[in-house]
C-alpha atoms as a PDB file:
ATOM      1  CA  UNK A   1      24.116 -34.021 -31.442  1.00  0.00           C
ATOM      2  CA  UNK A   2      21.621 -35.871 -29.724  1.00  0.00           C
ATOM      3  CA  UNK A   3      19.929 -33.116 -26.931  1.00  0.00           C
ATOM      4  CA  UNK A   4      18.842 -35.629 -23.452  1.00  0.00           C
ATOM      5  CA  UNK A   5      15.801 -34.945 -21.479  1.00  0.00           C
ATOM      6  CA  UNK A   6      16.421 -34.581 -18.135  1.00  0.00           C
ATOM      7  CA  UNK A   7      13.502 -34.853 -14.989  1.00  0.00           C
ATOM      8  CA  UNK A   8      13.012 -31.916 -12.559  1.00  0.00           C
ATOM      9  CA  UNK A   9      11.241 -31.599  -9.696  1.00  0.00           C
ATOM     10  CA  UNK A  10       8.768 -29.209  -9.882  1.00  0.00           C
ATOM     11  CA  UNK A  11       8.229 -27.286  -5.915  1.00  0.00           C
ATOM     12  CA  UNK A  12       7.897 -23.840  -5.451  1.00  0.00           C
ATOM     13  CA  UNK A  13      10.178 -22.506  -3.149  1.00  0.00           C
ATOM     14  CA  UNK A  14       9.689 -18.501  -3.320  1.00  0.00           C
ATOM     15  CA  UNK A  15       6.100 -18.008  -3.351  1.00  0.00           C
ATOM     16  CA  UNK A  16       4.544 -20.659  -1.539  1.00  0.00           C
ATOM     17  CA  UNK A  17       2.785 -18.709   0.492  1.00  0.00           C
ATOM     18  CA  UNK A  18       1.046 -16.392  -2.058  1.00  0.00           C
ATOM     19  CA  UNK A  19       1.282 -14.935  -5.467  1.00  0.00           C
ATOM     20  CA  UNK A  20       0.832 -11.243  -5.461  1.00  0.00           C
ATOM     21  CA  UNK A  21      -0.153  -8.982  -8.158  1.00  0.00           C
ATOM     22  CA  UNK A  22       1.346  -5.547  -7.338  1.00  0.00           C
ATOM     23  CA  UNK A  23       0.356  -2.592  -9.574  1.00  0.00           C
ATOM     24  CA  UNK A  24       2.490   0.449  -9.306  1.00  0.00           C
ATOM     25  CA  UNK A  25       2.555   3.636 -10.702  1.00  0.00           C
ATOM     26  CA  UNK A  26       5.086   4.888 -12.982  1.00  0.00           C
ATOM     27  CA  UNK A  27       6.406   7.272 -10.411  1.00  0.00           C
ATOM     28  CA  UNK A  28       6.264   4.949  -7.907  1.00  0.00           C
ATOM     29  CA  UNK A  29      10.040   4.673  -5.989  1.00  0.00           C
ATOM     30  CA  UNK A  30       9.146   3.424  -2.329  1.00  0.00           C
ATOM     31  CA  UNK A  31       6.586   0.219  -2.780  1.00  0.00           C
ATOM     32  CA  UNK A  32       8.849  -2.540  -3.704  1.00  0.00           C
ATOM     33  CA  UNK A  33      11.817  -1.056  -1.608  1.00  0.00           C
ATOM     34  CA  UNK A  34       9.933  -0.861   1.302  1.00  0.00           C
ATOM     35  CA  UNK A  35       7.795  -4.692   0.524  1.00  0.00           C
ATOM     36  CA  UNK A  36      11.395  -6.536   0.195  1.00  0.00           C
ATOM     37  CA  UNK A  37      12.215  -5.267   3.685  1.00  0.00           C
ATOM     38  CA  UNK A  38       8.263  -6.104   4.949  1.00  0.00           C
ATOM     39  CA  UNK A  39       7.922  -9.206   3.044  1.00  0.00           C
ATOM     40  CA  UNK A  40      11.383 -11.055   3.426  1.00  0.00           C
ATOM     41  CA  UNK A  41      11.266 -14.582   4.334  1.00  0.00           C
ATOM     42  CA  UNK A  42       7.837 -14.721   3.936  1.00  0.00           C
ATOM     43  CA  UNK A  43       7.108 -17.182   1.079  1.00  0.00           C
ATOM     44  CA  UNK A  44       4.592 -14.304  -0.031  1.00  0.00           C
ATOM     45  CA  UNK A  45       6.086 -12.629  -3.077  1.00  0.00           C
ATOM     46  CA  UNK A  46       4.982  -9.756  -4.926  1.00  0.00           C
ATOM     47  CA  UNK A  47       4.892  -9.733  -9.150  1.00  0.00           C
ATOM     48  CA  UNK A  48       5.109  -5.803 -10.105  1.00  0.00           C
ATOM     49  CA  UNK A  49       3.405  -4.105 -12.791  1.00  0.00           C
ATOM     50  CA  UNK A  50       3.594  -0.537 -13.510  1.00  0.00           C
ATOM     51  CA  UNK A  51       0.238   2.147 -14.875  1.00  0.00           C
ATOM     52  CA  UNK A  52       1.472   5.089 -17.266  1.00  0.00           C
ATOM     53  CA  UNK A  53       0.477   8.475 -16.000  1.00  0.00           C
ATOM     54  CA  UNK A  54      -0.649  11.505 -17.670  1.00  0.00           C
ATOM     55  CA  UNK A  55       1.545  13.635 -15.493  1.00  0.00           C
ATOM     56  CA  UNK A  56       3.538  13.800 -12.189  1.00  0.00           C
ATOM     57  CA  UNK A  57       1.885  16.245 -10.893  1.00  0.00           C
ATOM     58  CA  UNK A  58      -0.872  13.968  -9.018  1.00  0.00           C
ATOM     59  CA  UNK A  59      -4.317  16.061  -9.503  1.00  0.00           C
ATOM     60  CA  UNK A  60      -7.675  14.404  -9.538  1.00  0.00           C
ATOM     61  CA  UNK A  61      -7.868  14.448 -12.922  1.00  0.00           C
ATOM     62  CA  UNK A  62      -4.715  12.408 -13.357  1.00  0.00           C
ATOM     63  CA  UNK A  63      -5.359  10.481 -10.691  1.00  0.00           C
ATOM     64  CA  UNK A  64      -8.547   9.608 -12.141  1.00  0.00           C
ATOM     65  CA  UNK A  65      -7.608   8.696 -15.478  1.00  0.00           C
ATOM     66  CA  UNK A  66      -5.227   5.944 -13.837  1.00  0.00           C
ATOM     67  CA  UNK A  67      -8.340   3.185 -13.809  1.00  0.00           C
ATOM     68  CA  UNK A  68      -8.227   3.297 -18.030  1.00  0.00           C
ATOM     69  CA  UNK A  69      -4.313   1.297 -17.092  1.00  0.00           C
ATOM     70  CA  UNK A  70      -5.222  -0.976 -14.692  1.00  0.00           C
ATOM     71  CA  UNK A  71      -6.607  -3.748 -16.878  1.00  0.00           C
ATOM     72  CA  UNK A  72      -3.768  -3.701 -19.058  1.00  0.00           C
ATOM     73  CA  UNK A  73      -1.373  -3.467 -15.837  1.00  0.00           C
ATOM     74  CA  UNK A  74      -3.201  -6.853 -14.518  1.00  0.00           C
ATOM     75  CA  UNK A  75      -2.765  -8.673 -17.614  1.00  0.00           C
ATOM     76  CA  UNK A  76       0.814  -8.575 -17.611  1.00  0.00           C
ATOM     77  CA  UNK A  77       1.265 -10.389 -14.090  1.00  0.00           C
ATOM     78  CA  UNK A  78       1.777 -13.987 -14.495  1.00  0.00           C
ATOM     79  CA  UNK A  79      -0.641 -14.270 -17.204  1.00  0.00           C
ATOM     80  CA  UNK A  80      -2.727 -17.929 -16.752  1.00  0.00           C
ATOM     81  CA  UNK A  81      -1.799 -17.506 -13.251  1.00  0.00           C
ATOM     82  CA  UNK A  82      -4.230 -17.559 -10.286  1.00  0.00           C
ATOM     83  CA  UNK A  83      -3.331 -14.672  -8.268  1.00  0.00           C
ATOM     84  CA  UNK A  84      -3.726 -14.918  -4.306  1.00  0.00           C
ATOM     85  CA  UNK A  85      -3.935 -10.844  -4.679  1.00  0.00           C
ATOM     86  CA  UNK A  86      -3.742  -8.128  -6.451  1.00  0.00           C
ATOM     87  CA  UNK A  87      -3.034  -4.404  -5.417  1.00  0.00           C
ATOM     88  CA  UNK A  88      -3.038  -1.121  -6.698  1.00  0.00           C
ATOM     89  CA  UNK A  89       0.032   0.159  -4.746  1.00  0.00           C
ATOM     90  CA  UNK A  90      -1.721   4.272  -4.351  1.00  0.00           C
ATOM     91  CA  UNK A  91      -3.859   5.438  -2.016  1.00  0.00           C
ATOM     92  CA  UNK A  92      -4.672   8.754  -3.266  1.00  0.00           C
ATOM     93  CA  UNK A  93      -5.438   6.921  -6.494  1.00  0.00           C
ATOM     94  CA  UNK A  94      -7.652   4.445  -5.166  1.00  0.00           C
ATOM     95  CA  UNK A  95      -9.654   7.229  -3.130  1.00  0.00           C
ATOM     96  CA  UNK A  96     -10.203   8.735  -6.460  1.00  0.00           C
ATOM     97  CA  UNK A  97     -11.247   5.988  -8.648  1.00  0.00           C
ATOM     98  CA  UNK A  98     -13.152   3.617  -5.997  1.00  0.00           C
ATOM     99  CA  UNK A  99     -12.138   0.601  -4.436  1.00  0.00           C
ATOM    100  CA  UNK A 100     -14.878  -0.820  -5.282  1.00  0.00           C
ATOM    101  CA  UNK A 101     -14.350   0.400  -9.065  1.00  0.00           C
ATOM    102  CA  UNK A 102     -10.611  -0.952  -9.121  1.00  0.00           C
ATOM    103  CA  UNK A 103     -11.657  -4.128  -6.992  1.00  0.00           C
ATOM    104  CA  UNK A 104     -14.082  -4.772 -10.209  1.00  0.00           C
ATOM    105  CA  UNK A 105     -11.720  -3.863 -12.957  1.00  0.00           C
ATOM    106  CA  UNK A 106      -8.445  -5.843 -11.288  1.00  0.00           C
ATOM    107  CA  UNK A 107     -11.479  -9.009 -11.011  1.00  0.00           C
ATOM    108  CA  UNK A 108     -12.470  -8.925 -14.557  1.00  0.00           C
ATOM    109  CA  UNK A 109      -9.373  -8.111 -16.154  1.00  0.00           C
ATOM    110  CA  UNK A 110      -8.771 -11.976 -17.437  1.00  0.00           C
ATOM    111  CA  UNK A 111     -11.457 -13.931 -17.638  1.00  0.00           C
ATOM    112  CA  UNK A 112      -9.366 -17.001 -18.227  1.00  0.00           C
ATOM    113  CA  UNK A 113      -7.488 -16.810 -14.733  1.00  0.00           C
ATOM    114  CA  UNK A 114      -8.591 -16.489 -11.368  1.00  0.00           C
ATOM    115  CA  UNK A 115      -8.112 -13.564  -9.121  1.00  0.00           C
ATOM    116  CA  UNK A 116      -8.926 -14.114  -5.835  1.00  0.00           C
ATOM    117  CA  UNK A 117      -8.452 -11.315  -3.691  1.00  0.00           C
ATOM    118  CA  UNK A 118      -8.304  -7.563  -4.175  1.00  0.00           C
ATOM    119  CA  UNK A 119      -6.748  -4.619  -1.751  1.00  0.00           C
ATOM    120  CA  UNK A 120      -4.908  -0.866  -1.769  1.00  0.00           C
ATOM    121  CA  UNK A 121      -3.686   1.541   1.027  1.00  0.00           C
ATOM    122  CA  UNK A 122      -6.669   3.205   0.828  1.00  0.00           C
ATOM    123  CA  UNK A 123      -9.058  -0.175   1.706  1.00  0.00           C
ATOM    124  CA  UNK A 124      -6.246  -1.379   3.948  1.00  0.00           C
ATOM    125  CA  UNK A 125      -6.316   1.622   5.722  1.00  0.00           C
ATOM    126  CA  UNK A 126      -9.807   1.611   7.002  1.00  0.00           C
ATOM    127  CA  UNK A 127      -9.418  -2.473   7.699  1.00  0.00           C
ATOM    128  CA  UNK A 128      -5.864  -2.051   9.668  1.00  0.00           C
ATOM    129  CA  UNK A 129      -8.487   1.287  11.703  1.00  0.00           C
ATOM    130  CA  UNK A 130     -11.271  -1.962  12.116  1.00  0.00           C
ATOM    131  CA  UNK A 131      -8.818  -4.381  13.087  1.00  0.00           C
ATOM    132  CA  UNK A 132      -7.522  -2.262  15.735  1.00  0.00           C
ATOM    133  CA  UNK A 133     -10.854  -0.583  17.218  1.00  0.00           C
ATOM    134  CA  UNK A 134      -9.767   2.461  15.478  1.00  0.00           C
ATOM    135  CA  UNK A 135     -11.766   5.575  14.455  1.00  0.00           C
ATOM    136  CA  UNK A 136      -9.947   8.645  14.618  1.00  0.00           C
ATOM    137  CA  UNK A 137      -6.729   9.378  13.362  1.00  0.00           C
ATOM    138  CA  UNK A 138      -4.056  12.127  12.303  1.00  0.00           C
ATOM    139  CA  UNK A 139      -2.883  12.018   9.358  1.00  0.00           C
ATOM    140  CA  UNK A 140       0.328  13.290   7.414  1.00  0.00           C
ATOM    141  CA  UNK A 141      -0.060  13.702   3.555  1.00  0.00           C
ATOM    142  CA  UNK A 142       2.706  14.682   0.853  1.00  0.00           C
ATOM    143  CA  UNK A 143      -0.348  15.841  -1.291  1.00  0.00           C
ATOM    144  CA  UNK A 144      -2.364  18.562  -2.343  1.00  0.00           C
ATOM    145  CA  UNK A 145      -4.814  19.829  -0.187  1.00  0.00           C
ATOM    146  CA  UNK A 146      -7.159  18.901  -2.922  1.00  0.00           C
ATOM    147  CA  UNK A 147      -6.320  15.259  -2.851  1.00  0.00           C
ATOM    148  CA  UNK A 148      -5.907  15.444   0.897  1.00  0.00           C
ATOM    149  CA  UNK A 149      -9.016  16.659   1.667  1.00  0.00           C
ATOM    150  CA  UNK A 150     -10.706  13.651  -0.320  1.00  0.00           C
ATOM    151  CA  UNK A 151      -8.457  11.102   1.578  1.00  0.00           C
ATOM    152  CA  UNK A 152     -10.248  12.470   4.993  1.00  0.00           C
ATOM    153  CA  UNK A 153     -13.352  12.705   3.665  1.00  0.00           C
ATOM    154  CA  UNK A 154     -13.420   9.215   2.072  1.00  0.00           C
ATOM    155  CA  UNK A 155     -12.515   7.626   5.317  1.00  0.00           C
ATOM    156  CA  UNK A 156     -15.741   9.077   7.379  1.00  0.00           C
ATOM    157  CA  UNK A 157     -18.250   8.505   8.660  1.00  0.00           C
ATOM    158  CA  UNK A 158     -16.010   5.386  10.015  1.00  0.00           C
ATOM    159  CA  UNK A 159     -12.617   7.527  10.876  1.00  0.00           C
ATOM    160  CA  UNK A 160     -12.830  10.914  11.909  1.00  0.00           C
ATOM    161  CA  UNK A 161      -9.690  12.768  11.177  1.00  0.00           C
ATOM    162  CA  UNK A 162      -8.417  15.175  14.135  1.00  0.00           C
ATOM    163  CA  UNK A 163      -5.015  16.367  12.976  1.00  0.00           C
ATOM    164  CA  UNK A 164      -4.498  16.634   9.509  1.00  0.00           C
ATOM    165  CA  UNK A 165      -0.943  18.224   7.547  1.00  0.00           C
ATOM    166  CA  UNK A 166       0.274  17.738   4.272  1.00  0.00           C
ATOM    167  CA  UNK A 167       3.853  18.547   2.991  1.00  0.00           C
ATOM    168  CA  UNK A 168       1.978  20.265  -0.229  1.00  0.00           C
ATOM    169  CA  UNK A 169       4.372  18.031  -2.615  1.00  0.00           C
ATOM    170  CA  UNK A 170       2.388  17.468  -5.885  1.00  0.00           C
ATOM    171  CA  UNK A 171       5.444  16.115  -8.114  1.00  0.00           C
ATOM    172  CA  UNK A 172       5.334  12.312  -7.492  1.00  0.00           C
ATOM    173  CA  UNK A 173       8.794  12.173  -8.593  1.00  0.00           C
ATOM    174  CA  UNK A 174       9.999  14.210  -5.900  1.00  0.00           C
ATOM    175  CA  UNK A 175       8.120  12.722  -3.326  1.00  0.00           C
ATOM    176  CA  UNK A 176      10.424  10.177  -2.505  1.00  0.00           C
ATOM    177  CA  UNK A 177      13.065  12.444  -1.836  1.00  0.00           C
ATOM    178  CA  UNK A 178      11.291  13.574   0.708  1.00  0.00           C
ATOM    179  CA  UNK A 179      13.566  12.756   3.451  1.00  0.00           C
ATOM    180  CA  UNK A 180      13.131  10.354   6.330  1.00  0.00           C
ATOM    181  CA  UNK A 181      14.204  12.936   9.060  1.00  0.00           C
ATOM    182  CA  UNK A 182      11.200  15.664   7.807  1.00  0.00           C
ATOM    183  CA  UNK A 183       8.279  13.036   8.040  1.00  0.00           C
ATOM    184  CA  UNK A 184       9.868  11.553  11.433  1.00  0.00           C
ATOM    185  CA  UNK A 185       9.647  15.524  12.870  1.00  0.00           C
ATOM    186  CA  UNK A 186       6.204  15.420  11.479  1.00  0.00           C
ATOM    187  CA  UNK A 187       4.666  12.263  13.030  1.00  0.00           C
ATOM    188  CA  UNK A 188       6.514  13.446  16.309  1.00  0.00           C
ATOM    189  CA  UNK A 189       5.340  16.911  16.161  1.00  0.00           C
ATOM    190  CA  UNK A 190       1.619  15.914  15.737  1.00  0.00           C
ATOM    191  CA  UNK A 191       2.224  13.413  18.091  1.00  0.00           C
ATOM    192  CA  UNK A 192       2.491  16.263  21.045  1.00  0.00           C
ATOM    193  CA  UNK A 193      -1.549  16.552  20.343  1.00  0.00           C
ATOM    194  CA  UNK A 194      -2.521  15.251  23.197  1.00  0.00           C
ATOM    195  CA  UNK A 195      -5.575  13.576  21.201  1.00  0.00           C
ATOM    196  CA  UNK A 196      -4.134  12.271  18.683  1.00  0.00           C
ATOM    197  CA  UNK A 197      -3.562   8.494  19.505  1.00  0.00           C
ATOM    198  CA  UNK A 198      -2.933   6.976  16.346  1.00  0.00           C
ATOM    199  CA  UNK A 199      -0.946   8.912  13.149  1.00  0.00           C
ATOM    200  CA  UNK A 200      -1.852   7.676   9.064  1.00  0.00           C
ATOM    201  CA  UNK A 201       1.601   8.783   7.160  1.00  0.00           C
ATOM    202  CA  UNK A 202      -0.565   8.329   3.374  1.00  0.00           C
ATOM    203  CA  UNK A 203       1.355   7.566   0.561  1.00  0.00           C
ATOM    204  CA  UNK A 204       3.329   4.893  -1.182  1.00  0.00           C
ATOM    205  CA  UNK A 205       5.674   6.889  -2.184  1.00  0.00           C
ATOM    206  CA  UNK A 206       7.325   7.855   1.197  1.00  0.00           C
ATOM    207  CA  UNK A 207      10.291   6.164   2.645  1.00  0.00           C
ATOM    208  CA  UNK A 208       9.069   6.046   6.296  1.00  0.00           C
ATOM    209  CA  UNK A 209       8.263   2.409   6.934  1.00  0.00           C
ATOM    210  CA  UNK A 210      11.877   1.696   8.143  1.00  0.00           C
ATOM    211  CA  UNK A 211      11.573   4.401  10.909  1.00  0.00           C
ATOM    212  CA  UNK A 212       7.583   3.005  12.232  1.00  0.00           C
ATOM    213  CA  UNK A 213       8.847   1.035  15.370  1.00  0.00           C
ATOM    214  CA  UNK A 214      11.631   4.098  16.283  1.00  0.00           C
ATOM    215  CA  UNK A 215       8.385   6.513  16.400  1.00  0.00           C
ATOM    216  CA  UNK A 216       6.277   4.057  17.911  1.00  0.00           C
ATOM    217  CA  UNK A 217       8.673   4.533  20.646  1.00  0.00           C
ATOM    218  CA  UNK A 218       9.347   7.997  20.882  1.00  0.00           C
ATOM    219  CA  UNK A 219       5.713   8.877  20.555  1.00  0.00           C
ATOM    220  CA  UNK A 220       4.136   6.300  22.459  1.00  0.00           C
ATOM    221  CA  UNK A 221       1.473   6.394  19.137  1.00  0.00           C
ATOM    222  CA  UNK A 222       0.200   3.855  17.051  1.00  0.00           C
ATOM    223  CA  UNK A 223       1.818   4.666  13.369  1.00  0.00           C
ATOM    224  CA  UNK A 224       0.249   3.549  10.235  1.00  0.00           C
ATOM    225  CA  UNK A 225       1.252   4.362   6.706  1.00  0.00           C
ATOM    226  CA  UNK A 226       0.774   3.375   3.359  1.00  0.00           C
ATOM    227  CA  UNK A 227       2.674   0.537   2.483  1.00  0.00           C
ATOM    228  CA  UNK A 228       2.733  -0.883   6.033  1.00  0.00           C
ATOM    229  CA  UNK A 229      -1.241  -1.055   5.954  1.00  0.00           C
ATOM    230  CA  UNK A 230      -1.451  -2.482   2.535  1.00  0.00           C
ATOM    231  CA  UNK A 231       1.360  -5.525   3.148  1.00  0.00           C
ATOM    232  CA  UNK A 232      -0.700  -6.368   6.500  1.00  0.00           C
ATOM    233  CA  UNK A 233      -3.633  -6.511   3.931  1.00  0.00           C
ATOM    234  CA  UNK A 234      -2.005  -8.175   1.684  1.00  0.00           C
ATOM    235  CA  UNK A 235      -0.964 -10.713   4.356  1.00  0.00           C
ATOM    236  CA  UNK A 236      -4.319 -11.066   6.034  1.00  0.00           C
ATOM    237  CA  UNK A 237      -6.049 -11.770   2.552  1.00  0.00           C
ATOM    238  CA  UNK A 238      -3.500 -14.311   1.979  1.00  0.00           C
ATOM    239  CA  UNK A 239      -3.796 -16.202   5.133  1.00  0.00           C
ATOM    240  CA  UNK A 240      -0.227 -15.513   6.668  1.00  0.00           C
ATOM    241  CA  UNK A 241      -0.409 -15.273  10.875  1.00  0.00           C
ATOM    242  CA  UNK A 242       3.106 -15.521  11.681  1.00  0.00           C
ATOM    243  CA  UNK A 243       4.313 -11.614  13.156  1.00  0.00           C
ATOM    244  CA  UNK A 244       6.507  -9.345  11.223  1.00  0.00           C
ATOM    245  CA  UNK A 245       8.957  -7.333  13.572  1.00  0.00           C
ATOM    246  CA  UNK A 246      10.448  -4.174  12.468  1.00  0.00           C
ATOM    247  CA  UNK A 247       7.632  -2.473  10.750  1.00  0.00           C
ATOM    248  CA  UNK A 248       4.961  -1.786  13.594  1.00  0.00           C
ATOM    249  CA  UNK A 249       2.764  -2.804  16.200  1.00  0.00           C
ATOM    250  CA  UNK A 250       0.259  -4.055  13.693  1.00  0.00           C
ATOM    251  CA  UNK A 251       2.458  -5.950  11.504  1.00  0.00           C
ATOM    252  CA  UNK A 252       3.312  -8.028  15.393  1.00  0.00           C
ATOM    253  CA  UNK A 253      -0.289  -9.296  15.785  1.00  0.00           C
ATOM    254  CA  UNK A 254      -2.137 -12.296  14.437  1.00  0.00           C
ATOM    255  CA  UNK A 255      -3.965 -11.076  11.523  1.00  0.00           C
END
């Protein structure tokens, strides 16, 4: 049987507007549910890649020990492919290792492809705090207050933190069963601080962006979190303006 060539037109359709590298950890539950919401319609699409963890239990040390998988986790994305960006999808993570450190290890993962941007929560955090005149916030953690602590005192001199509580949750597997209705009391109830303006929910791994623009309005607060901060980022870096409604004040503006 004689098999016929046929033509085809090749146009991308789905990602025309950026390829994104997005490295997640193993635990990781929230990211990509919460980026298909952020991201539809978009044209900017997200290629997932997960790092292997020591543990669940998200200490320092494990934390830490993340940057020996994040070479290996870049490779696998589209290999050949120019990238528009990558992102390590954890903030405590990134605090730990350095952004600068997994900026430089994402870069020089493949030498044979080009990557051309680099970001995570914890970066996007202190742009989205520039972008918006920013430099004091409260912040809500699911962490240790280990890990917490070096989330607050990463982000100063820049961003003082005023208000700081942590639900204390060190099993990233559970954290994302951490239900919608306990972080919405928490923003609120740290909202009543009269100085507190603008409230940091940190972690990937909490289902919360849904719920930004209903506390937005109850509080009358600017509210930031993980995964919000890092797809405006991720946006910004690749050159998309056009507002996202939904998800936040921030995610509205021209970035």
């Amino acid at each position: 049987m004689e098999i016929k060539i046929i033509d085809s037109e090749l146009n991308n359709r789905i990602s025309h507007n950026g390829k994104i590298g997005l490295i997640l950890l193993a635990t990781d539950q929230i990211t990509l549910y919460e980026f298909d919401a952020i991201l539809k319609d978009t044209g900017v699409l997200c290629f997932p890649s997960r790092v292997m963890m020591d543990s669940v239990e998200l200490t320092p040390a494990v934390l830490m020990a993340i940057k020996n998988e994040l070479a290996t986790a870049t490779k696998t994305i589209l290999p050949g492919m120019t990238l528009d960006v990558v992102a390590l999808s954890c903030t405590s993570a990134s605090m730990t290792i350095g952004e600068d450190e997994v900026a430089r290890i994402i870069k020089q993962s493949d030498s044979k492809r080009e990557i051309k941007e680099v970001t995570n929560p914890y970066s996007a955090i202190k742009n989205a705090c520039e972008f918006l005149n920013i430099n004091e916030l409260g912040v809500i953690t699911p962490y240790s207050k280990e890990v917490t602590q070096g989330i607050l005192d990463g982000m100063e001199p820049n961003i003082k933190t005023i208000s700081a509580a942590t639900f204390n949750n060190t099993n990233d597997n559970l954290v994302p069963s951490i239900h919608p209705d306990s972080i919405k009391d928490a923003v609120i109830e740290m909202a009543k601080e009269k100085d507190v303006k603008t409230i940091f929910v940190s972690c990937t791994n909490l289902n919360i962006c849904r719920y930004i623009d209903e506390l937005e309005k109850i509080t009358g607060k600017t509210i930031l979190t993980s995964n919000q901060v890092m797809a405006w980022d991720i946006l910004r870096l690749a050159n998309y303006k056009k507002p996202i409604l939904g998800f936040g004040s921030i995610l509205e503006k021209e970035r």
